[in-house]
C-alpha atoms as a PDB file:
ATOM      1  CA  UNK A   1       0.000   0.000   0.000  1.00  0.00           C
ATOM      2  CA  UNK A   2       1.385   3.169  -1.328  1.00  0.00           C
ATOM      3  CA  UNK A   3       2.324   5.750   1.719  1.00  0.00           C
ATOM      4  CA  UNK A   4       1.195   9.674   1.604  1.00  0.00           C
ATOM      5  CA  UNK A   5       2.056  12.240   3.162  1.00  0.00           C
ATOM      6  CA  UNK A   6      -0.734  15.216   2.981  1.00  0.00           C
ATOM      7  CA  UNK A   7       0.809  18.582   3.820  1.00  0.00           C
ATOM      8  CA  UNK A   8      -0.580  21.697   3.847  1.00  0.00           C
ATOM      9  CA  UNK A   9       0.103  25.166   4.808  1.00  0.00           C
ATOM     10  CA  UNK A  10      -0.630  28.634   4.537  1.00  0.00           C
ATOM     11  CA  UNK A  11       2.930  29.537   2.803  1.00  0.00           C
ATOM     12  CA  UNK A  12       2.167  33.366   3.724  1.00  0.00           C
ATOM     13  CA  UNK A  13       5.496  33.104   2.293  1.00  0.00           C
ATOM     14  CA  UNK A  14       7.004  29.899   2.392  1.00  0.00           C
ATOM     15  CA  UNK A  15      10.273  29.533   3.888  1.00  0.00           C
ATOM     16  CA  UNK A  16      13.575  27.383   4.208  1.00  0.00           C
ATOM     17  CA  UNK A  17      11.270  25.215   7.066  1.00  0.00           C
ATOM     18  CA  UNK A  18       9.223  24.163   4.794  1.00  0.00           C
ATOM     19  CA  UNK A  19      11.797  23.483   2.540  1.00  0.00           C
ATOM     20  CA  UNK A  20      13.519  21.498   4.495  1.00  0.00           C
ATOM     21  CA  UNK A  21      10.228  19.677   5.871  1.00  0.00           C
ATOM     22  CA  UNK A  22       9.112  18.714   2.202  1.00  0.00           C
ATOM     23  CA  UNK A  23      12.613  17.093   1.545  1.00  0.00           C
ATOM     24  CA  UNK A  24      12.532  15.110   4.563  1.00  0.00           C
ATOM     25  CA  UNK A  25       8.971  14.060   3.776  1.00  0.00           C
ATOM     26  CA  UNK A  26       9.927  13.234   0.336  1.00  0.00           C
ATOM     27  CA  UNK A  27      12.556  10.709   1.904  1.00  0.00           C
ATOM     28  CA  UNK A  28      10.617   9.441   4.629  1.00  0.00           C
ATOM     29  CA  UNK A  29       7.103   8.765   2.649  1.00  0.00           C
ATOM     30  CA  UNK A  30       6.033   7.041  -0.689  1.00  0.00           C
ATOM     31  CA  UNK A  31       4.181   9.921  -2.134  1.00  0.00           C
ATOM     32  CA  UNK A  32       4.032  13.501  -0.491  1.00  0.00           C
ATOM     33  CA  UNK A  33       1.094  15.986  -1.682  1.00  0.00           C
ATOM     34  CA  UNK A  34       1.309  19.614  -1.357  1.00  0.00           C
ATOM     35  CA  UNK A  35      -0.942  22.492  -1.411  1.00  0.00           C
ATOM     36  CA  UNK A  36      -0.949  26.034  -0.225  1.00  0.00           C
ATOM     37  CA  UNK A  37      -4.498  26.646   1.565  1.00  0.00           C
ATOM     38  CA  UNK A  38      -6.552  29.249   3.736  1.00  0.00           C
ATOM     39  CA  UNK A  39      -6.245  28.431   7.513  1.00  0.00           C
ATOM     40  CA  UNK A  40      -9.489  29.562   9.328  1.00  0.00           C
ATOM     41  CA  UNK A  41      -7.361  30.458  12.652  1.00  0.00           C
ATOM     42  CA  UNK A  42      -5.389  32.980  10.402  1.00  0.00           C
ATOM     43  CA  UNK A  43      -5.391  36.058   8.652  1.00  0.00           C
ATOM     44  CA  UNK A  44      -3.956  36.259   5.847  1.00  0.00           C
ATOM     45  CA  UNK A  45      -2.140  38.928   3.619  1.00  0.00           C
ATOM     46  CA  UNK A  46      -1.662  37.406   0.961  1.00  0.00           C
ATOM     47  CA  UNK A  47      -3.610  36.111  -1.640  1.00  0.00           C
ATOM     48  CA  UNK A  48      -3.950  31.958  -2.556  1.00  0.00           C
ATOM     49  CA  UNK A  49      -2.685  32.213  -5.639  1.00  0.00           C
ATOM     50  CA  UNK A  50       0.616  33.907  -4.882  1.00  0.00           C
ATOM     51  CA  UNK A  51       1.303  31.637  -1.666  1.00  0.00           C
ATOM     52  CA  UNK A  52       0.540  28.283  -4.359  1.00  0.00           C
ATOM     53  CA  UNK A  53       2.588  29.995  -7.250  1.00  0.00           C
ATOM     54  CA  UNK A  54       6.172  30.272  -4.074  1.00  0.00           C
ATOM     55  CA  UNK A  55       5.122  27.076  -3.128  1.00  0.00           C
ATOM     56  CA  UNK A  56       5.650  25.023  -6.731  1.00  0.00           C
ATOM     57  CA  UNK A  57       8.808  27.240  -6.944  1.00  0.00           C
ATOM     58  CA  UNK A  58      10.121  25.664  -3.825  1.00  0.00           C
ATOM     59  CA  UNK A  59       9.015  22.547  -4.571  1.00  0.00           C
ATOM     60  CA  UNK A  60      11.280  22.858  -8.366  1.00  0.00           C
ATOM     61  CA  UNK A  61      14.151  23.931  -6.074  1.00  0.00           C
ATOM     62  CA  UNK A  62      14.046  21.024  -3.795  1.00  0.00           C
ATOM     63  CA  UNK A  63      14.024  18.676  -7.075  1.00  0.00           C
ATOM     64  CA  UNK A  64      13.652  15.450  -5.283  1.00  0.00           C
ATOM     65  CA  UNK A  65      15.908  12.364  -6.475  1.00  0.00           C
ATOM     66  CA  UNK A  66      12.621   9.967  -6.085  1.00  0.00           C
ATOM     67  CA  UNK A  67      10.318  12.967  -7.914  1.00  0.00           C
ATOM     68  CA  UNK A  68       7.389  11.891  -5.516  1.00  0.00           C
ATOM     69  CA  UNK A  69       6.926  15.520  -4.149  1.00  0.00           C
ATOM     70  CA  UNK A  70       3.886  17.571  -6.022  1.00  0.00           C
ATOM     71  CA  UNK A  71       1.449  20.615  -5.821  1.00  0.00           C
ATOM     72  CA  UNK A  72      -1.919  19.180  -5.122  1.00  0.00           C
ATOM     73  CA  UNK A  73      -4.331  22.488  -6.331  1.00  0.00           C
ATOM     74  CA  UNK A  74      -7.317  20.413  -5.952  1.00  0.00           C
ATOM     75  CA  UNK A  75      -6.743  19.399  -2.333  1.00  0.00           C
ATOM     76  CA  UNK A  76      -6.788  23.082  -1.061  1.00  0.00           C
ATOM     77  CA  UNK A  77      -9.616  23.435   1.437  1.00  0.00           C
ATOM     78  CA  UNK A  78     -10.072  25.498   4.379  1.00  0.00           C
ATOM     79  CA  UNK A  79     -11.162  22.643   6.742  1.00  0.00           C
ATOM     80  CA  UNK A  80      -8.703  19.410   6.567  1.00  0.00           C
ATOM     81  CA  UNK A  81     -11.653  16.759   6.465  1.00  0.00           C
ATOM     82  CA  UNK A  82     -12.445  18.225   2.936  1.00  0.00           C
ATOM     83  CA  UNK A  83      -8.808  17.741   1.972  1.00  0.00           C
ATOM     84  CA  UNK A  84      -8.543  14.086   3.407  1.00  0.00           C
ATOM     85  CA  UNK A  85     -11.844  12.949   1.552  1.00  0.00           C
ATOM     86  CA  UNK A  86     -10.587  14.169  -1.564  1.00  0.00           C
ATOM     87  CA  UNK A  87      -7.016  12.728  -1.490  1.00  0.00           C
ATOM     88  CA  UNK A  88      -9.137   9.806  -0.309  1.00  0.00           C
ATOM     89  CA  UNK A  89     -11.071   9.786  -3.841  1.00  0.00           C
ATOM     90  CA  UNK A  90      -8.267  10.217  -5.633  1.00  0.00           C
ATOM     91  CA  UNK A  91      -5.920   7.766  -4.205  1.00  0.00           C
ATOM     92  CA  UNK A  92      -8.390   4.987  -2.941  1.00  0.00           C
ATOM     93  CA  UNK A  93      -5.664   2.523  -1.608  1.00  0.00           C
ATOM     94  CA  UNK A  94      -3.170   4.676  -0.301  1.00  0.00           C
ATOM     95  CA  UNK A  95      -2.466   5.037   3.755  1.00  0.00           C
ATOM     96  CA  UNK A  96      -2.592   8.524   4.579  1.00  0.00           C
ATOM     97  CA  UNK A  97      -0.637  10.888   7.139  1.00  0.00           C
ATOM     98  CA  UNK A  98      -1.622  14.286   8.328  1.00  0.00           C
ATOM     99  CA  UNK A  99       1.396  16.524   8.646  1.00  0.00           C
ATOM    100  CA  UNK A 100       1.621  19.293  10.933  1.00  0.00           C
ATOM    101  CA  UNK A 101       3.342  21.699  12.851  1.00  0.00           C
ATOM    102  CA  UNK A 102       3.843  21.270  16.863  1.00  0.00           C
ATOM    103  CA  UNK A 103       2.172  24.984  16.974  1.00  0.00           C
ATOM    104  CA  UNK A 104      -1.022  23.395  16.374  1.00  0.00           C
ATOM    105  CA  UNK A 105      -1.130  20.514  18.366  1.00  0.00           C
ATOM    106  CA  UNK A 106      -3.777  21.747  21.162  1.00  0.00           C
ATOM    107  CA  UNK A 107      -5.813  23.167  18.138  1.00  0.00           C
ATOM    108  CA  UNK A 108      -6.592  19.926  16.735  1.00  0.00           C
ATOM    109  CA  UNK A 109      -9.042  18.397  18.986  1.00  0.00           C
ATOM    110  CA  UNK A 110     -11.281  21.772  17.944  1.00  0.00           C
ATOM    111  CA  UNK A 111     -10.998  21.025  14.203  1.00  0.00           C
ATOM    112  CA  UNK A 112     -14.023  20.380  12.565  1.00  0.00           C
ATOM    113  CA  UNK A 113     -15.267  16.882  12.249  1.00  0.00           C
ATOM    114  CA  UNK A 114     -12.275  16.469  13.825  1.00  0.00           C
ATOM    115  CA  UNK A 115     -12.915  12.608  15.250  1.00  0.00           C
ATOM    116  CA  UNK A 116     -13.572  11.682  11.440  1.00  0.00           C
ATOM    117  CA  UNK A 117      -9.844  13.263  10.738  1.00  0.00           C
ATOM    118  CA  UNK A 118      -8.454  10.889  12.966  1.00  0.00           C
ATOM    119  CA  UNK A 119      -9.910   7.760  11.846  1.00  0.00           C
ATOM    120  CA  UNK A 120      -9.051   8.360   8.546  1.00  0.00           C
ATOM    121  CA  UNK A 121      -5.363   9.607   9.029  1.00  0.00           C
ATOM    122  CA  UNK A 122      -2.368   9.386  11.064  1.00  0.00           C
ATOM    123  CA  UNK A 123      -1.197  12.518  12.547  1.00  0.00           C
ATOM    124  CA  UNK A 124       2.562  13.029  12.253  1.00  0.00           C
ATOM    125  CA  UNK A 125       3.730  16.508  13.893  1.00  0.00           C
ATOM    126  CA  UNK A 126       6.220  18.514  12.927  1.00  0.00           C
ATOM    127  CA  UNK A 127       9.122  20.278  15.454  1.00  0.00           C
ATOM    128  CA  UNK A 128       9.093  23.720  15.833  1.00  0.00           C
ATOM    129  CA  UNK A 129      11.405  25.869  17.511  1.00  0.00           C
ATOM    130  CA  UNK A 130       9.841  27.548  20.072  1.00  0.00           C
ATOM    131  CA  UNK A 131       6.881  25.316  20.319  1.00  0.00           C
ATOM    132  CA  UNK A 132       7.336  22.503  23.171  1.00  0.00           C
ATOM    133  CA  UNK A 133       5.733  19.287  22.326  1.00  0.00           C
ATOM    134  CA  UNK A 134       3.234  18.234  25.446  1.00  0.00           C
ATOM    135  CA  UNK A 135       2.786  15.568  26.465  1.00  0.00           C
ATOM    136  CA  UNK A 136      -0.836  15.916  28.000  1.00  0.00           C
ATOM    137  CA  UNK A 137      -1.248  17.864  24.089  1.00  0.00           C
ATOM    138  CA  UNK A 138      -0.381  14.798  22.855  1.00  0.00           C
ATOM    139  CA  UNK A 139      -2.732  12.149  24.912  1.00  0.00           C
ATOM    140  CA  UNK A 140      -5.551  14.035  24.354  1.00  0.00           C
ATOM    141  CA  UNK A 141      -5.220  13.405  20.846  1.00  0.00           C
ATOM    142  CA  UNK A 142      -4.491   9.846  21.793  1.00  0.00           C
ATOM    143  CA  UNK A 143      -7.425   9.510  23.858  1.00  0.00           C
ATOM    144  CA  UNK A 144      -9.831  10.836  21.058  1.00  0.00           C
ATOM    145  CA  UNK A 145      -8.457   7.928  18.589  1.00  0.00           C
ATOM    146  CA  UNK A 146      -5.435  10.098  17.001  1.00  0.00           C
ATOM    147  CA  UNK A 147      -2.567   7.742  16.039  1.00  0.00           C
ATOM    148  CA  UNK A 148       0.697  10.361  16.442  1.00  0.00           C
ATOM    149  CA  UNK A 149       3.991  10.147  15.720  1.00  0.00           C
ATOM    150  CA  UNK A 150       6.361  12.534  16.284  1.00  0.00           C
ATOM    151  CA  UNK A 151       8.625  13.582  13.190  1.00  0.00           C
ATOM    152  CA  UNK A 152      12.559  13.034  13.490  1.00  0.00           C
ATOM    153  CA  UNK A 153      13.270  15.881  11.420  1.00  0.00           C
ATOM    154  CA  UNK A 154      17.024  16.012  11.235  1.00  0.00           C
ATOM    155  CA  UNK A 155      17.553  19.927  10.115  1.00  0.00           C
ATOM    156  CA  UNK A 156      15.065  22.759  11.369  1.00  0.00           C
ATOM    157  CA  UNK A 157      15.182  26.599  11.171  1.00  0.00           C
ATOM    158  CA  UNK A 158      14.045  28.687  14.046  1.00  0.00           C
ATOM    159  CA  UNK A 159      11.972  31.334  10.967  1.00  0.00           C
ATOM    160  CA  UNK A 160       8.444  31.804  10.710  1.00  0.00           C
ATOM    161  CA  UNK A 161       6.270  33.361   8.085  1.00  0.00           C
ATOM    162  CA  UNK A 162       4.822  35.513  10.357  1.00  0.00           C
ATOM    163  CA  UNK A 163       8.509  36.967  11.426  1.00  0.00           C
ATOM    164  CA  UNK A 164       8.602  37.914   8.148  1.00  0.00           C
ATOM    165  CA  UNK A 165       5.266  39.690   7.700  1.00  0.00           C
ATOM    166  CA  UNK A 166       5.775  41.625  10.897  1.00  0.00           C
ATOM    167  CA  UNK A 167       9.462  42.683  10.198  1.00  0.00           C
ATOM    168  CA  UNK A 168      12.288  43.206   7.796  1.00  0.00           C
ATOM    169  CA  UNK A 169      14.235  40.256   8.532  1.00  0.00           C
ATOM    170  CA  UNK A 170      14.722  38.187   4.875  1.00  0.00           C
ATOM    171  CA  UNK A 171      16.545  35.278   6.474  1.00  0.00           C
ATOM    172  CA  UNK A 172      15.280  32.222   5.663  1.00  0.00           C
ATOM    173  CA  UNK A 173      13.602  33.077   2.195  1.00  0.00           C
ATOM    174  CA  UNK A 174      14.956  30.814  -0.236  1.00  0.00           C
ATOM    175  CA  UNK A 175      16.279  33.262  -3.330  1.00  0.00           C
ATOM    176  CA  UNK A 176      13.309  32.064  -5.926  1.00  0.00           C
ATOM    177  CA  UNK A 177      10.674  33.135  -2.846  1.00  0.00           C
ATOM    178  CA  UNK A 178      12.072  36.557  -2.255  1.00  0.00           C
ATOM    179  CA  UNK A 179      12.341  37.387  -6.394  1.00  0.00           C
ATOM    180  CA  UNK A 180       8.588  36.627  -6.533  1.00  0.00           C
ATOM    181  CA  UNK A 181       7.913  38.319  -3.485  1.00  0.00           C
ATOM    182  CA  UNK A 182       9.491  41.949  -5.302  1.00  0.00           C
ATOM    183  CA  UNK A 183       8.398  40.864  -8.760  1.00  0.00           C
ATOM    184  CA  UNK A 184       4.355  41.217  -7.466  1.00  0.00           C
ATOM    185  CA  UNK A 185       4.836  43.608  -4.932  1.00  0.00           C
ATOM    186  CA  UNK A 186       4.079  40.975  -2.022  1.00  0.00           C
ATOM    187  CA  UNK A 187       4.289  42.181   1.641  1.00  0.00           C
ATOM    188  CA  UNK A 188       4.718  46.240   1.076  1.00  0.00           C
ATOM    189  CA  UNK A 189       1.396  46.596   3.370  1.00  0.00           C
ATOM    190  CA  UNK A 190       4.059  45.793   5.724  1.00  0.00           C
ATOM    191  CA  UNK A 191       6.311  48.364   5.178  1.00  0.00           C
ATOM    192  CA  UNK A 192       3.860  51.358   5.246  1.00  0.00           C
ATOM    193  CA  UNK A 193       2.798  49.896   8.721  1.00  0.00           C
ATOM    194  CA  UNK A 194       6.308  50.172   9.599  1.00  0.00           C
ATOM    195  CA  UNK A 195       6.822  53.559   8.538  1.00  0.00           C
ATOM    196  CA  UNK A 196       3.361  55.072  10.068  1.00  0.00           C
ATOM    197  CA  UNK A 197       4.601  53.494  13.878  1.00  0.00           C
ATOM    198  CA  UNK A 198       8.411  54.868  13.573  1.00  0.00           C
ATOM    199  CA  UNK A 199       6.586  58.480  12.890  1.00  0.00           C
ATOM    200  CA  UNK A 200       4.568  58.216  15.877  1.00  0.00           C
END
């Protein structure tokens, strides 16, 4: 039975994390599927297309040996169950896993139709500087029928989308990201903000 790895994020930009995340997926699973979506505990500045458009440029950087990493446009829904009955449809004999980030762990249990996400998945979270895995986060899950797995993700980078958004800092932004960020005129919202506060 083939082995796939569903991840999805909100790439409000995409950074060297998930870089390195998709080529340690691409290792570690059969088949991973990728897609940029809306996530309904964020805002976001930024529209869909532009986050899916950095995210197949990453994703032709990383150029996988085994070529079994892809941009999945059809699985991009705001609420995961949609996502995971889709792949579902379109892979009828595959075993699925959920990937996500550590920072969500205590939101899960609140997801919507969140006990039929767990029957149909395993959950497989993702390290993240700055965000402690539990492990009372991590039984409750258990106790509502999650299988999790912790991933051993050898490299990680301590950058976050958001610490881009909400300063100047660049680090982190592969080279392709940060050309199509200034080719569209992505972020500059966030530069006017800047300059308003340092006049005050």
């Amino acid at each position: 039975m083939i082995r796939i790895a569903l991840f999805g994020t909100s790439a409000d930009p995409p950074h060297q994390g998930h870089q390195a995340i998709m080529r340690w997926l691409s290792q570690a699973f059969d088949y991973v599927a990728v897609w940029a979506a809306d996530n309904p505990y964020k805002t976001h500045q930024t529209p869909l297309v532009d986050r899916t458009a950095m995210l197949g440029l990453m994703i032709e950087e990383i150029q996988s040996p085994q070529r079994n990493l892809r941009l999945h446009l059809e699985l991009s829904y705001g609420r995961s169950i949609f996502t995971i009955e889709q792949a579902r449809q379109h892979w009828p004999d595959a075993a699925f896993t959920l990937v996500v980030g550590a920072d969500i762990v205590r939101q899960l249990p609140h997801w919507y139709r969140s006990q039929d996400i767990f029957s149909q998945v395993q959950i497989l979270v993702i390290p993240r500087p700055g965000y402690p895995i539990e492990e009372d986060g991590l039984m409750e899950l258990r106790q509502q029928g999650a299988k999790v797995e912790i991933a051993n993700v050898p490299e990680t980078y301590d950058v976050s989308s958001t610490e881009y958004r909400t300063s100047e800092e660049t680090r982190g932004l592969p080279p392709a990201i940060q050309a199509y960020i200034d080719q569209n005129d992505l972020y500059s919202c966030q530069e006017n903000s800047k300059e308003k506060l340092s006049t005050r």
